[in-house]
Protein backbone atom coordinates (compact mmCIF):
# COMPACT_ATOMS: atom_id res chain seq x y z
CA UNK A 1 38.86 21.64 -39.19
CA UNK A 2 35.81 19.35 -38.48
CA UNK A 3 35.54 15.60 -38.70
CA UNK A 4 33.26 13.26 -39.66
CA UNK A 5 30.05 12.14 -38.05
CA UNK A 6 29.93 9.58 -34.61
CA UNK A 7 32.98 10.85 -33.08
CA UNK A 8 33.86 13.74 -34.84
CA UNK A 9 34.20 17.29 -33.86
CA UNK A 10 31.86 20.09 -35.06
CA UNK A 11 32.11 23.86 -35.20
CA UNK A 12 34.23 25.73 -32.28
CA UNK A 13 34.88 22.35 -31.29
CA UNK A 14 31.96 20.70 -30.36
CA UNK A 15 31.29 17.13 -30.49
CA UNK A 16 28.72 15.90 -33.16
CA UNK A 17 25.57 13.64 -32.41
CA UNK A 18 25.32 10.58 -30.25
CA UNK A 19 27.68 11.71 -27.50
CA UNK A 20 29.24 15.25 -28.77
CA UNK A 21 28.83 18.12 -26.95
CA UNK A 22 26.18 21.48 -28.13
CA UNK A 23 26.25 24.74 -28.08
CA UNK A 24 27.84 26.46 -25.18
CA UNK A 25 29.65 23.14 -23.62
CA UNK A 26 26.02 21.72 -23.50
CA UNK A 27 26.47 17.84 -24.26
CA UNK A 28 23.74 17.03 -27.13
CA UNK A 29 20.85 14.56 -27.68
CA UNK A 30 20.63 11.00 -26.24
CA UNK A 31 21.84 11.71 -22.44
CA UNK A 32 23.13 14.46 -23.10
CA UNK A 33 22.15 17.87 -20.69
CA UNK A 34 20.20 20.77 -21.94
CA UNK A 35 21.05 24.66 -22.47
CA UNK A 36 24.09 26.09 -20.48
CA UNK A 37 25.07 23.10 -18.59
CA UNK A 38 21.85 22.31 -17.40
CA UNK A 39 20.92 18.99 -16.74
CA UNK A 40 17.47 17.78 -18.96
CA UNK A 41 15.46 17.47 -15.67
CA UNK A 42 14.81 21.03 -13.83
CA UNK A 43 16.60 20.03 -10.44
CA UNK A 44 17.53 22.44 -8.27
CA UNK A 45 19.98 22.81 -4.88
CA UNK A 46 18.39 24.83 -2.30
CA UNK A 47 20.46 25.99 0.88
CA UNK A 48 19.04 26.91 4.27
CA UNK A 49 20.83 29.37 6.36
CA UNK A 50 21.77 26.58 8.67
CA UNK A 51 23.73 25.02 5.88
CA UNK A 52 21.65 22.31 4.99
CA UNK A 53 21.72 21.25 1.24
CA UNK A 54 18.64 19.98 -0.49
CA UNK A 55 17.71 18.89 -4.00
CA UNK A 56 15.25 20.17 -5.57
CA UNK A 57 13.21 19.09 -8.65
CA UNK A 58 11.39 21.67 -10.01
CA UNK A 59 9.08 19.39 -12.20
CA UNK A 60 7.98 17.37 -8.84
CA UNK A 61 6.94 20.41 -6.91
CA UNK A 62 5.19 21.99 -10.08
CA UNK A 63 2.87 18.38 -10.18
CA UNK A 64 2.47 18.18 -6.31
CA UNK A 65 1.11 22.27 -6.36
CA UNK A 66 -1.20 21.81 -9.41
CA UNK A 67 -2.48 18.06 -7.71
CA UNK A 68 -2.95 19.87 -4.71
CA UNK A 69 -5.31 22.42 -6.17
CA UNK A 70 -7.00 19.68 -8.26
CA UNK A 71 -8.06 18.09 -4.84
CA UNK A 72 -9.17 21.48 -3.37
CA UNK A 73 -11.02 22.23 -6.58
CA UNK A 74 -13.21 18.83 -6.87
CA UNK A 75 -13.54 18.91 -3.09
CA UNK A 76 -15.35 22.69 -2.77
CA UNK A 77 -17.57 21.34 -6.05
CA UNK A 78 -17.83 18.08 -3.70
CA UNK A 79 -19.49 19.86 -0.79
CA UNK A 80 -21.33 21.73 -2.56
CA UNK A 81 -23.35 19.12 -4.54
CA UNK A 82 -26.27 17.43 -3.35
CA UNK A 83 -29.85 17.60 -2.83
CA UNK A 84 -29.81 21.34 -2.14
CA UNK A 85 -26.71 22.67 -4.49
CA UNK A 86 -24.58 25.63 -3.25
CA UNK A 87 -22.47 27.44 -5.05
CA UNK A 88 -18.65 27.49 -4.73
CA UNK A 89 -18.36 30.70 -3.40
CA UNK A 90 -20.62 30.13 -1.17
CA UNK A 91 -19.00 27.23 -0.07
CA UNK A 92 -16.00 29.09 0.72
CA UNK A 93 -17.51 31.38 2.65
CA UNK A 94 -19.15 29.11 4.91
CA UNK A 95 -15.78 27.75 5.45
CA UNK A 96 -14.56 30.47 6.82
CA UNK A 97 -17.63 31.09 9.18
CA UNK A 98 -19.50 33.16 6.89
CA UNK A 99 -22.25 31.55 5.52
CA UNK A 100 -26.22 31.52 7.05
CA UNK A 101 -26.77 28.78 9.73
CA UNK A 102 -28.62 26.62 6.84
CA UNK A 103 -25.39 26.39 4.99
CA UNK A 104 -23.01 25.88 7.93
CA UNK A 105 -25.26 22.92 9.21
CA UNK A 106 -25.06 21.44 5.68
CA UNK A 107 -21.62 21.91 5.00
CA UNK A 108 -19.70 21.87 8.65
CA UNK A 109 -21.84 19.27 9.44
CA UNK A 110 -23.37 16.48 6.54
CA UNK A 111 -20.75 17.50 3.65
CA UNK A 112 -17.19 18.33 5.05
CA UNK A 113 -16.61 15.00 7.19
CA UNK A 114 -17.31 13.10 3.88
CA UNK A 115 -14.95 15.21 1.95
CA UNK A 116 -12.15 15.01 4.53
CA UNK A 117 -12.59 10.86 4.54
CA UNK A 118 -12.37 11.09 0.99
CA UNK A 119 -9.34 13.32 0.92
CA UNK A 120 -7.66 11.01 3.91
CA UNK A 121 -7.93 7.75 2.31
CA UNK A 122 -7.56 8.52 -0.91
CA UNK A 123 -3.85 9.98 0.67
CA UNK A 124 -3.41 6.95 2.50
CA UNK A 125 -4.47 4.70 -0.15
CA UNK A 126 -1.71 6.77 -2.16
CA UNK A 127 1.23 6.67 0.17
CA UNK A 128 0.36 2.79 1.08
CA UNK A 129 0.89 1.74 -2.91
CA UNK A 130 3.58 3.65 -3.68
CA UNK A 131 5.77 2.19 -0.59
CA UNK A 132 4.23 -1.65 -1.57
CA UNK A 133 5.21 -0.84 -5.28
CA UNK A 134 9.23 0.25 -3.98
CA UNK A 135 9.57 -2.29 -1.51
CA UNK A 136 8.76 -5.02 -4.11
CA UNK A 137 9.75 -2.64 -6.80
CA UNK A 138 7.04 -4.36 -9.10
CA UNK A 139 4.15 -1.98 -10.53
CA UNK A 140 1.34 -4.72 -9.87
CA UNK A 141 2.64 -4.90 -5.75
CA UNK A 142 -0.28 -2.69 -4.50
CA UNK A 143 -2.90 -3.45 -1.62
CA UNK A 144 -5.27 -4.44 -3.79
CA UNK A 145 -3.15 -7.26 -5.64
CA UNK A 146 -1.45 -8.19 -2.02
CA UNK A 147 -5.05 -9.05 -0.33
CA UNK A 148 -4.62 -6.46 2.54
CA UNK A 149 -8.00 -4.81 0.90
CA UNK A 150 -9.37 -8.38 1.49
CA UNK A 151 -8.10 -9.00 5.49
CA UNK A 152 -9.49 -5.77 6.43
CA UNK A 153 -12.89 -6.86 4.63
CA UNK A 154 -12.24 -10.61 6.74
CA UNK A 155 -12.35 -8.22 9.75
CA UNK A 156 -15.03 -6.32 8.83
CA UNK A 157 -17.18 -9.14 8.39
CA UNK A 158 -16.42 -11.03 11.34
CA UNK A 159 -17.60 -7.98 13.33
CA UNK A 160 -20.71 -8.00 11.44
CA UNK A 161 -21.82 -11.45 10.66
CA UNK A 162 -20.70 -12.91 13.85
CA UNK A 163 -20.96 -10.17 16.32
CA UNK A 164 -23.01 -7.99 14.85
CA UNK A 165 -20.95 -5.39 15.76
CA UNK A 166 -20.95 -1.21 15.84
CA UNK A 167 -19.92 0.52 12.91
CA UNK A 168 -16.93 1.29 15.56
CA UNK A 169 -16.37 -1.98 16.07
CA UNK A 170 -16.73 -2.56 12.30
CA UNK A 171 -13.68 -0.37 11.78
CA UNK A 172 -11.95 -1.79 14.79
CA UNK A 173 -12.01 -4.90 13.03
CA UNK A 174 -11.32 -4.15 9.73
CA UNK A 175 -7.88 -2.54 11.03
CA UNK A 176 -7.17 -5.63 12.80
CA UNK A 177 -8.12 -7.54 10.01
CA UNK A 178 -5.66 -5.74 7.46
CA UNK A 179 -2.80 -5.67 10.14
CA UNK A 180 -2.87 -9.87 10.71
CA UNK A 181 -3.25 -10.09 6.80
CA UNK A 182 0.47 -8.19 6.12
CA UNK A 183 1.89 -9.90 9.10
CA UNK A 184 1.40 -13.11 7.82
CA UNK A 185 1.87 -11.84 3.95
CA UNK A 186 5.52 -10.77 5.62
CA UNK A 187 6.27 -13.97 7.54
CA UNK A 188 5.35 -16.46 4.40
CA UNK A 189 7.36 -14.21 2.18
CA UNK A 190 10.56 -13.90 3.97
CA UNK A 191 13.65 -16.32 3.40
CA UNK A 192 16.51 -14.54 4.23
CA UNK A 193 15.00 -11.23 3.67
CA UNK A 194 11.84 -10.56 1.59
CA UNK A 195 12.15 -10.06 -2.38
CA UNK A 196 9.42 -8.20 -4.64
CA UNK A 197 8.33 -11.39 -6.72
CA UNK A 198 8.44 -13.72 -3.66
CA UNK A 199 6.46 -10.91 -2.02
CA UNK A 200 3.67 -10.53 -4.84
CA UNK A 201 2.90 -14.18 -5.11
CA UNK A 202 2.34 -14.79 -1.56
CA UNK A 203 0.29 -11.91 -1.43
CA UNK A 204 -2.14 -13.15 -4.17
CA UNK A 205 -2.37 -16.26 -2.84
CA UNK A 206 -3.39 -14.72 0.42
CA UNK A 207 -5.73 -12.83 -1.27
CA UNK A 208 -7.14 -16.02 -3.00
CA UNK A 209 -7.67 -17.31 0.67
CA UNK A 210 -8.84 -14.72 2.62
CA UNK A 211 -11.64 -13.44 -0.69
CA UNK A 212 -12.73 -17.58 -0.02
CA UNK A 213 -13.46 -16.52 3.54
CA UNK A 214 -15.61 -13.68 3.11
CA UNK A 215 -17.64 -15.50 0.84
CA UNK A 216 -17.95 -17.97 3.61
CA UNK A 217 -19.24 -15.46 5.97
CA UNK A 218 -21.55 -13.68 3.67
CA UNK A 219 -23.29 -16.80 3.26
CA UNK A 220 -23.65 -17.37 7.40
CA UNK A 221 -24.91 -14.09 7.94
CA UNK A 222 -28.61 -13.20 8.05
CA UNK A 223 -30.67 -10.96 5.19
CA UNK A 224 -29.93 -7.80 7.19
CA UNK A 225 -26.33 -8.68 8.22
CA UNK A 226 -25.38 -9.33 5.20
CA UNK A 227 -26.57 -6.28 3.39
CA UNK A 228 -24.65 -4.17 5.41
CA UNK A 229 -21.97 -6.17 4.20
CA UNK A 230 -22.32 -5.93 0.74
CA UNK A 231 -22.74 -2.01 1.52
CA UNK A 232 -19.47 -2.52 3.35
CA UNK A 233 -17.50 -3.84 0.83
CA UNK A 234 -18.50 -2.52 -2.13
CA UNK A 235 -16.74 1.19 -1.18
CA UNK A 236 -18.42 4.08 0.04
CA UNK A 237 -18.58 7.42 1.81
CA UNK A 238 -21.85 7.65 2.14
CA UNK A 239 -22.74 8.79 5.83
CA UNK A 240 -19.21 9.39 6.84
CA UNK A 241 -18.82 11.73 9.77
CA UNK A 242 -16.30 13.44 11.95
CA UNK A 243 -15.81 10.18 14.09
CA UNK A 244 -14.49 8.43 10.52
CA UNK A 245 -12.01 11.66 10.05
CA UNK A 246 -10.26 12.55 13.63
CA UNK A 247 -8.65 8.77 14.42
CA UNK A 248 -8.07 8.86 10.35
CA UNK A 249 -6.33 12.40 10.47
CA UNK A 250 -4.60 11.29 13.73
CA UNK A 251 -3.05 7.96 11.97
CA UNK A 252 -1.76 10.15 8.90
CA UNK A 253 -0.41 12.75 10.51
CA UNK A 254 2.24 10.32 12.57
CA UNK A 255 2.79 7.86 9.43
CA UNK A 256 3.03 10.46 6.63
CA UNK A 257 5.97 12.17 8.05
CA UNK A 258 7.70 8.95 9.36
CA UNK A 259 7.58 7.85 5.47
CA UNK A 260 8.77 10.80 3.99
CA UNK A 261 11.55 10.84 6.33
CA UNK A 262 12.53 7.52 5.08
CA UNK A 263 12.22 8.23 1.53
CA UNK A 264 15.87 8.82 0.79
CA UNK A 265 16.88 4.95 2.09
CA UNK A 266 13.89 3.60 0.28
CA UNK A 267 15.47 5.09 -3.15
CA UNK A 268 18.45 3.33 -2.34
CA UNK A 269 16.85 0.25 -2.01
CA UNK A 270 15.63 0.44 -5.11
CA UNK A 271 19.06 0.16 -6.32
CA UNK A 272 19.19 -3.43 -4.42
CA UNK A 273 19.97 -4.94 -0.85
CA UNK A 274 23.83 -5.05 -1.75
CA UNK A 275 24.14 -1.99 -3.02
CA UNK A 276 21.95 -0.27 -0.09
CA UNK A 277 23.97 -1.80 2.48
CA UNK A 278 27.08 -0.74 1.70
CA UNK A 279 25.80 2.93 1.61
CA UNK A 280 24.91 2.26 4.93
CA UNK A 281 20.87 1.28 4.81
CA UNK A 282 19.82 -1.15 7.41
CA UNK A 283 17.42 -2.66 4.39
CA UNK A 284 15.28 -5.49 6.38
CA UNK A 285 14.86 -2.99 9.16
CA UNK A 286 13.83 0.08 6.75
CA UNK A 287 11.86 -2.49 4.57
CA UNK A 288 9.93 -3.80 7.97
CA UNK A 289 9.53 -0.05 9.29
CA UNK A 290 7.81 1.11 5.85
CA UNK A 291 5.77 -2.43 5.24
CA UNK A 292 4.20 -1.62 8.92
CA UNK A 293 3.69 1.62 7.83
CA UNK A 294 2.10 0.97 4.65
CA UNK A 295 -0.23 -1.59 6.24
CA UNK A 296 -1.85 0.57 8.96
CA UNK A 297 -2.41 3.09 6.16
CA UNK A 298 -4.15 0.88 3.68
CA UNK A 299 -6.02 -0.77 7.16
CA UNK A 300 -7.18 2.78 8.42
CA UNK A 301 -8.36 3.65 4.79
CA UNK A 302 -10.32 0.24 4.41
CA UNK A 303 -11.52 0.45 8.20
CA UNK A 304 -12.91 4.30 7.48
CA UNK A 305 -14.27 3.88 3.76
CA UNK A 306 -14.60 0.12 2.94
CA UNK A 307 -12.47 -1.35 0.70
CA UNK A 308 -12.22 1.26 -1.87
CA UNK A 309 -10.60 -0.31 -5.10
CA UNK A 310 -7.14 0.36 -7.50
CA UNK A 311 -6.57 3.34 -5.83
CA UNK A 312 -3.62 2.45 -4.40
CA UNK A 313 -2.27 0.77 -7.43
CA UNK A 314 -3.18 3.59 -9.92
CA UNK A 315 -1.95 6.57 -8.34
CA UNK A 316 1.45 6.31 -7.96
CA UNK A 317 1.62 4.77 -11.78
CA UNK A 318 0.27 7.51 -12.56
CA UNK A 319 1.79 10.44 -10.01
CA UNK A 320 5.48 8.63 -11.53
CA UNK A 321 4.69 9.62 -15.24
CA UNK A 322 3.80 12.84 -14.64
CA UNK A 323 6.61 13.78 -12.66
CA UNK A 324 9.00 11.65 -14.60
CA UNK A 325 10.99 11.22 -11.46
CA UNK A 326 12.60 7.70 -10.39
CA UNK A 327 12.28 6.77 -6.74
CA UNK A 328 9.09 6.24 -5.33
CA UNK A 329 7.50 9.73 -5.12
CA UNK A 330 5.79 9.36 -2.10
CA UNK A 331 4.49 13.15 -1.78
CA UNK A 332 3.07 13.37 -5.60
CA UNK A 333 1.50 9.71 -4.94
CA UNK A 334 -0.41 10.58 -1.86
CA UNK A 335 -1.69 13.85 -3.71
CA UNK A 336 -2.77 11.66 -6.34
CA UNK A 337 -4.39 9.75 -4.60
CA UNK A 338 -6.44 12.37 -3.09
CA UNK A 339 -7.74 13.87 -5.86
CA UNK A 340 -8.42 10.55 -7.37
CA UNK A 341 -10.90 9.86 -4.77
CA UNK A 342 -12.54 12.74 -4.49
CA UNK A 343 -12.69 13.38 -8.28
CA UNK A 344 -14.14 9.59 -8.43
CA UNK A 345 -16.69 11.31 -5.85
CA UNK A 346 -17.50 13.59 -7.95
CA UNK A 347 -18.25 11.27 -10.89
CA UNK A 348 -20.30 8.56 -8.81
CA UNK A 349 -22.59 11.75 -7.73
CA UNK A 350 -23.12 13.35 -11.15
CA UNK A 351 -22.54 11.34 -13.48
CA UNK A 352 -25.32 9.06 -13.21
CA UNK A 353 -28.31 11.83 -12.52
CA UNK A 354 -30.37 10.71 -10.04
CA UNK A 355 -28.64 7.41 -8.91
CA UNK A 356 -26.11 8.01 -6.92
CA UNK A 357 -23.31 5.43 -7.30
CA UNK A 358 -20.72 4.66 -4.20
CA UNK A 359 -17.75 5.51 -4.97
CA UNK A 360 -15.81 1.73 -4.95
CA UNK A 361 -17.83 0.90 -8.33
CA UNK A 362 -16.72 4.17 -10.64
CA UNK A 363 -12.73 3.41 -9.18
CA UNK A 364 -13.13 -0.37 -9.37
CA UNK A 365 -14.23 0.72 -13.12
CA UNK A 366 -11.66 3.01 -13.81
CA UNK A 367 -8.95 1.11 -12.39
CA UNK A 368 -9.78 -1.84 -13.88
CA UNK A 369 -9.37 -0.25 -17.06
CA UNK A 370 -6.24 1.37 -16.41
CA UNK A 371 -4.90 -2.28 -14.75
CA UNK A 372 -5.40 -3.77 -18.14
CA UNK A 373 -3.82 -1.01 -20.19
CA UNK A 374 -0.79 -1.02 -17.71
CA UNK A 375 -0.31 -5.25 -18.37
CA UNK A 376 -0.53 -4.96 -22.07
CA UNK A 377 1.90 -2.30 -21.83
CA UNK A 378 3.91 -4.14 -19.91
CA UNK A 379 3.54 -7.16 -21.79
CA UNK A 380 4.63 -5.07 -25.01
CA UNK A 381 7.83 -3.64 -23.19
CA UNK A 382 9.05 -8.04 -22.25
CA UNK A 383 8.95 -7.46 -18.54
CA UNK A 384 5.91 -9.78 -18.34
C-alpha cells in the first residue's frame, strides 16, 4: 500500500520525492545520494598499507590531471613559438637531449627559463589567492584587491628610481616590498584576531596608498628610469632566464608543501574561529603561518615577473567551479594558475601577429572581465 506524495511511501517501500528514498536504498533528489548508496560527489577512501586512511575525490584529481596536461600542452606550443618556429615534436625531443645544437641553444637556453617563470608564478600566483580568498573567506580577498601586487611594485621602484638598482636588486626589492606591505595589511587588520571583511578593507585602502606612491616615484625618476618602470609594472616575461627560475623554484618547493600540509585546518576554519578551535585548530597561529606563506608567494611571483594581474583572484574562482569541491582547493588552484599564465602567454604572442603583447595586459584584460562578471553575479545572488 503506497501513500500520498511529500511523505509518503512508494513502491517496495521507498520514500517519494523531496526526502524519500530511490531505488535500491538510494535516497532521491534534493540531497539525496546517487545509485547504490553512493554519495552524489565521486569521493573515494584510499588505504595505505601502513593504515593510513585518506579521502579521495575522484572529480578533484580528474581536474588537477587534465589542468596539468593543459599547462604541459600550451607550454611545449610556448617554446616552440617565436621568431624561428619549431615544431612540437621537435620540441620534445630537444628536451630530452635530442635535438641539433641550434635547437638546444634556443630552447634550453632563450625559451625554457621563460616557460618555467611562467609556469612558477602563475602556481604561486594560484596558491597565494586561494589561501587570501579562505583566510578571509571572501571571493574578492586576492593579492591584487589586498595591494600586495602594489608593495612589491613600491619596492621595485625604489630600487629603480632611487638607486637605480640591478634587475637583482630590482627583485630583491620587490620581495621586500610585498613582505612590509602584508605585515602592515596584518597589523592594521587585527583586533582580537583578524576577520575577512576587516581584512579586505584595510587591504584596499593600503592599496589606495601604496598605488599613490608609485605614482610619486614614477614622476621623480628620469626618462630612462622610468621606462624600465613602466616595463616593470606592466607584467612581463620577456627576457626571463634561469637566474628568475632557480630562487623561484627554490621558494615553491618549501612553501607549496608547507600549505598543502595545512590544508585540512584551513577547511576548518572556514567553518569559523569557534568552531575550529574546539576541533583543536590553533586558528591565529594557522591563519599567521598561511598569510606569511601566501605573501612570500605572491612577493616571489611579483619580484620574478612584475606584477602580473587577476591571476591570483581568477584561478581559484575558477579551479572551485570546476571541481565543485568546498574548501579551498589549493592543488587545483595552483594548477590553474599555471596554465592560466602560460595560456595568457600564448595569447599575448599570437594573437596579435607581429606585436607581441606582455603578458600583464591580455590577463589584466581577461581578468578584468571575469572580475566584473563575478560582482554582478554576486550582486544577483544578495551577498553584495
Amino acid at each position: 500500500m503506497k501513500t500520498a506524495k511529500n511523505g509518503q511511501t512508494a513502491k517496495n517501500g521507498q520514500t517519494a520525492k523531496n526526502g524519500q528514498t530511490a531505488k535500491n536504498g538510494q535516497t532521491a533528489k534534493n540531497g539525496q545520494g546517487a545509485k547504490y548508496g553512493q554519495t552524489a560527489k565521486s569521493n573515494r577512501a584510499v588505504r595505505t598499507p601502513g593504515g593510513l586512511s585518506l579521502r579521495l575525490d575522484v572529480r578533484a584529481v580528474v581536474v588537477v590531471a587534465l589542468l596539468l596536461l593543459l599547462a604541459l600542452a600550451a607550454s611545449v606550443l610556448l617554446i616552440g613559438t617565436g621568431d624561428f618556429d619549431i615544431p612540437a615534436v621537435d620540441v620534445l625531443k630537444t628536451l630530452v637531449g635530442q635535438g641539433n645544437a641550434g635547437q638546444e641553444f634556443i630552447v634550453n637556453e632563450l625559451r625554457l627559463p621563460r616557460v618555467l617563470v611562467g609556469l612558477l608564478v602563475g602556481g604561486a600566483l594560484g596558491v597565494g589567492g586561494a589561501l587570501f580568498q579562505a583566510i578571509s573567506r571572501n571571493p574578492l580577498g586576492s593579492p591584487d584587491v589586498l595591494g600586495l601586487g602594489q608593495g612589491a611594485t613600491a619596492g621595485a621602484l625604489i630600487m629603480i628610481v632611487l638607486f637605480s638598482g640591478s634587475s637583482a636588486q630590482v627583485t630583491v626589492g620587490a620581495l621586500v616590498g610585498g613582505l612590509v606591505t602584508g605585515l602592515a595589511i596584518y597589523l592594521l587588520a587585527w583586533k582580537r584576531g583578524v576577520h575577512g571583511y576587516r581584512l579586505v578593507l584595510v587591504g584596499i585602502g593600503v592599496s589606495a596608498i601604496v598605488t599613490a606612491v608609485n605614482g610619486y616615484l614614477l614622476t621623480r625618476a628620469d626618462i630612462v628610469d622610468a621606462s624600465r618602470a613602466v616595463v616593470w609594472m606592466t607584467g612581463s616575461l620577456n627576457g626571463r632566464d634561469w637566474d628568475q627560475v632557480w630562487p623561484l623554484l627554490a621558494l615553491c618547493a618549501v612553501l607549496v608543501p608547507l600549505v598543502l600540509t595545512n590544508g585540512r585546518a584551513l577547511r576548518m576554519m572556514e567553518m569559523g574561529d569557534d568552531v575550529s578551535y574546539a576541533l583543536g585548530v590553533r586558528v591565529e597561529r594557522v591563519r599567521a603561518l598561511l598569510m606569511v606563506t601566501a605573501v612570500l608567494l605572491t612577493a616571489a611571483a611579483t619580484a620574478a615577473a612584475g606584477p602580473v594581474g587577476f591571476v591570483a583572484l581568477t584561478a581559484p574562482q575558477l579551479a572551485r567551479r570546476l571541481t565543485r569541491s568546498p574548501g579551498p582547493n589549493l592543488l587545483p588552484s595552483l594548477c590553474m594558475g599555471a596554465a592560466l599564465l602560460v595560456g595568457a602567454d600564448f595569447v599575448s604572442q599570437r594573437a596579435f601577429g607581429a606585436d607581441q603583447l606582455p603578458v600583464g595586459v591580455v590577463t589584466g584584460v581577461l581578468g578584468g572581465v571575469y572580475l566584473l562578471w563575478l560582482l554582478v553575479t554576486e550582486r544577483k545572488a544578495g551577498r553584495i
